[in-house]
N, C-alpha and C. Protein backbone atom coordinates (compact mmCIF):
# COMPACT_ATOMS: atom_id res chain seq x y z
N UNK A 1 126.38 100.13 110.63
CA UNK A 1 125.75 99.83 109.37
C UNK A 1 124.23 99.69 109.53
N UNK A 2 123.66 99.54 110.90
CA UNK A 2 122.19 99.12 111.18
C UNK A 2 121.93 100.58 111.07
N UNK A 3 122.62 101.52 111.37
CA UNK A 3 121.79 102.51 111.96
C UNK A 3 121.74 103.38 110.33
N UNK A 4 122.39 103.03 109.79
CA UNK A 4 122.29 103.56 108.02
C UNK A 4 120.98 103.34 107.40
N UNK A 5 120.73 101.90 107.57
CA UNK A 5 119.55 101.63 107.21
C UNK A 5 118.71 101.96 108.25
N UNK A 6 118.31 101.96 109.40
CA UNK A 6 117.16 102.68 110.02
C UNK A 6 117.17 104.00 109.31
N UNK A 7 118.26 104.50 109.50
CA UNK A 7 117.87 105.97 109.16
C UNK A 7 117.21 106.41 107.19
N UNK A 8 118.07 105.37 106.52
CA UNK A 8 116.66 105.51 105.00
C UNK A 8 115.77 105.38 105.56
N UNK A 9 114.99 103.85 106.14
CA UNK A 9 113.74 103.95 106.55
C UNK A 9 112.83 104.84 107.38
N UNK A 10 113.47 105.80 108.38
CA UNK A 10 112.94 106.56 108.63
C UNK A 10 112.72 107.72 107.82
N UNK A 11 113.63 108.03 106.65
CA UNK A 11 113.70 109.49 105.92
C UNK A 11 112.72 108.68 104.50
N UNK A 12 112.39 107.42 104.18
CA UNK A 12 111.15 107.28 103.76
C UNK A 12 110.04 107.25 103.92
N UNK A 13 109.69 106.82 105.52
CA UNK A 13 108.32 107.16 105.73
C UNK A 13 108.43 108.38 105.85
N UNK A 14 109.32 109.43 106.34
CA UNK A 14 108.71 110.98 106.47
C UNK A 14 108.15 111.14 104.78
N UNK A 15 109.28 110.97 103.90
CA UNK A 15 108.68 111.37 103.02
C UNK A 15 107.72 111.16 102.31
N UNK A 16 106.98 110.00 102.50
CA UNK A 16 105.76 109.53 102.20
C UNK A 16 104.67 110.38 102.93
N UNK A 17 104.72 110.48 104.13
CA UNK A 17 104.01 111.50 104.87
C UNK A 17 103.99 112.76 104.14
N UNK A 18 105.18 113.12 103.64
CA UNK A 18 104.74 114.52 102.81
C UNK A 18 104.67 114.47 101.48
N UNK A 19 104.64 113.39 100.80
CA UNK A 19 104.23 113.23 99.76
C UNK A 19 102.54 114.29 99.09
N UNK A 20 101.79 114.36 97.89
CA UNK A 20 101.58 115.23 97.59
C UNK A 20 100.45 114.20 97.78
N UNK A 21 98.83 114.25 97.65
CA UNK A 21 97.56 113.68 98.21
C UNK A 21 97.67 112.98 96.70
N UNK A 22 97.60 111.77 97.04
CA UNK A 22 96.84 110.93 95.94
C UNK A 22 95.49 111.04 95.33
N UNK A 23 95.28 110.14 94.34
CA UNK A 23 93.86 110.33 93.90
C UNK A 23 92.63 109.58 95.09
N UNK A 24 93.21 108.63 95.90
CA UNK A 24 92.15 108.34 96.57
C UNK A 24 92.40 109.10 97.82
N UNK A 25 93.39 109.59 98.11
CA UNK A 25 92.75 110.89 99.29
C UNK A 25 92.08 112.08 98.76
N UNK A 26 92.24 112.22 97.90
CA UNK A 26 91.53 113.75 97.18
C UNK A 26 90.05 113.27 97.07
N UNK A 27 89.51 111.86 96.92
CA UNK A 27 88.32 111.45 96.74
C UNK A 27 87.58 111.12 98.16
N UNK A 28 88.21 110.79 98.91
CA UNK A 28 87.90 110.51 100.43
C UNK A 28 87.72 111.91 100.54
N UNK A 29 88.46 113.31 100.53
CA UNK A 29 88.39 114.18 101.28
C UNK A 29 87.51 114.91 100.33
N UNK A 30 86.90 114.96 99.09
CA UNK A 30 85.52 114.91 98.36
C UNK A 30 84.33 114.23 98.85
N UNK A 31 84.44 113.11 99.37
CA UNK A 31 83.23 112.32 99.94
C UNK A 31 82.57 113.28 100.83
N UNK A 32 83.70 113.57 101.97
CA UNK A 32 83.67 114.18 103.29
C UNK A 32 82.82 115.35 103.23
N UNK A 33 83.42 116.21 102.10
CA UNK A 33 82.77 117.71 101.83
C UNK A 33 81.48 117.37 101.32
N UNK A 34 81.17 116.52 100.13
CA UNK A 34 79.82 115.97 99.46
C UNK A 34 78.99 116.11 100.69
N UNK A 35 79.49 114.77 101.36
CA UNK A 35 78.56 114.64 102.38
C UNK A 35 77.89 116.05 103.51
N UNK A 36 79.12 116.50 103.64
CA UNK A 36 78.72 117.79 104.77
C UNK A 36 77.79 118.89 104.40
N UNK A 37 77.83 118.61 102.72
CA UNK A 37 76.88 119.67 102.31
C UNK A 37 76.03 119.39 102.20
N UNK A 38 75.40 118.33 101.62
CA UNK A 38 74.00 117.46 101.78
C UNK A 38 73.35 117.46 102.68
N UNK A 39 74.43 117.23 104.30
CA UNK A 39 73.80 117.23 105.66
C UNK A 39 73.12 118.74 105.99
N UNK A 40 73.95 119.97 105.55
CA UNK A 40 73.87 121.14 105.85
C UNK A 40 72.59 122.02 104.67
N UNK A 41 72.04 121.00 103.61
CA UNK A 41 71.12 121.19 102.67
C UNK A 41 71.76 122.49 101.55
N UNK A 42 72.98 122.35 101.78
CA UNK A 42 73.49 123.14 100.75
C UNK A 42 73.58 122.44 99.33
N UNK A 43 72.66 122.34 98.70
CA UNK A 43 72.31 121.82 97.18
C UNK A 43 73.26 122.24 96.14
N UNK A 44 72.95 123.67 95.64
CA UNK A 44 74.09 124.08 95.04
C UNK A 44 75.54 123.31 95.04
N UNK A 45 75.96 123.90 96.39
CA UNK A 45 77.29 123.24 96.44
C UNK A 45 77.80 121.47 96.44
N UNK A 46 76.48 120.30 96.39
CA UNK A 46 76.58 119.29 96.21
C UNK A 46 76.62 119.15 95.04
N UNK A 47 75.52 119.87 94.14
CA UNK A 47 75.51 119.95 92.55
C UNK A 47 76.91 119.99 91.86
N UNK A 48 77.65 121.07 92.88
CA UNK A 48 79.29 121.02 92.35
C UNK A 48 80.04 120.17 92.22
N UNK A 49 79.92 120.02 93.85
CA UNK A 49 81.16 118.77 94.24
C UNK A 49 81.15 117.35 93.08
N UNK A 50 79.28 117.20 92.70
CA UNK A 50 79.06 116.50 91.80
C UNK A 50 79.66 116.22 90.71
N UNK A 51 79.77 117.51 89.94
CA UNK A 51 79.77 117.66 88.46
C UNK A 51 81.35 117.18 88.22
């Protein structure tokens, strides 16, 4: 019976792992790009990421 429940808990964290990107990872991984373009003086493409 233990190993029933380990095994949901393991087939929930996988699926959290593949769950689909939230709004604050999609914004973290926006920061990231913002930033890289700024560093790289690509204007334009900060103007984007901006808008």
């Amino acid at each position: 019976m233990n190993n029933d429940i380990r095994s949901m808990d393991q087939a929930d964290g996988l699926r959290r792992l593949a769950k689909p990107p939230t709004g604050l990872d999609k914004l973290k991984a926006l920061q990231v790009e913002l930033r890289s373009a700024i560093i790289a003086g690509k204007y334009k493409d900060a103007d984007r990421l901006m808008a």
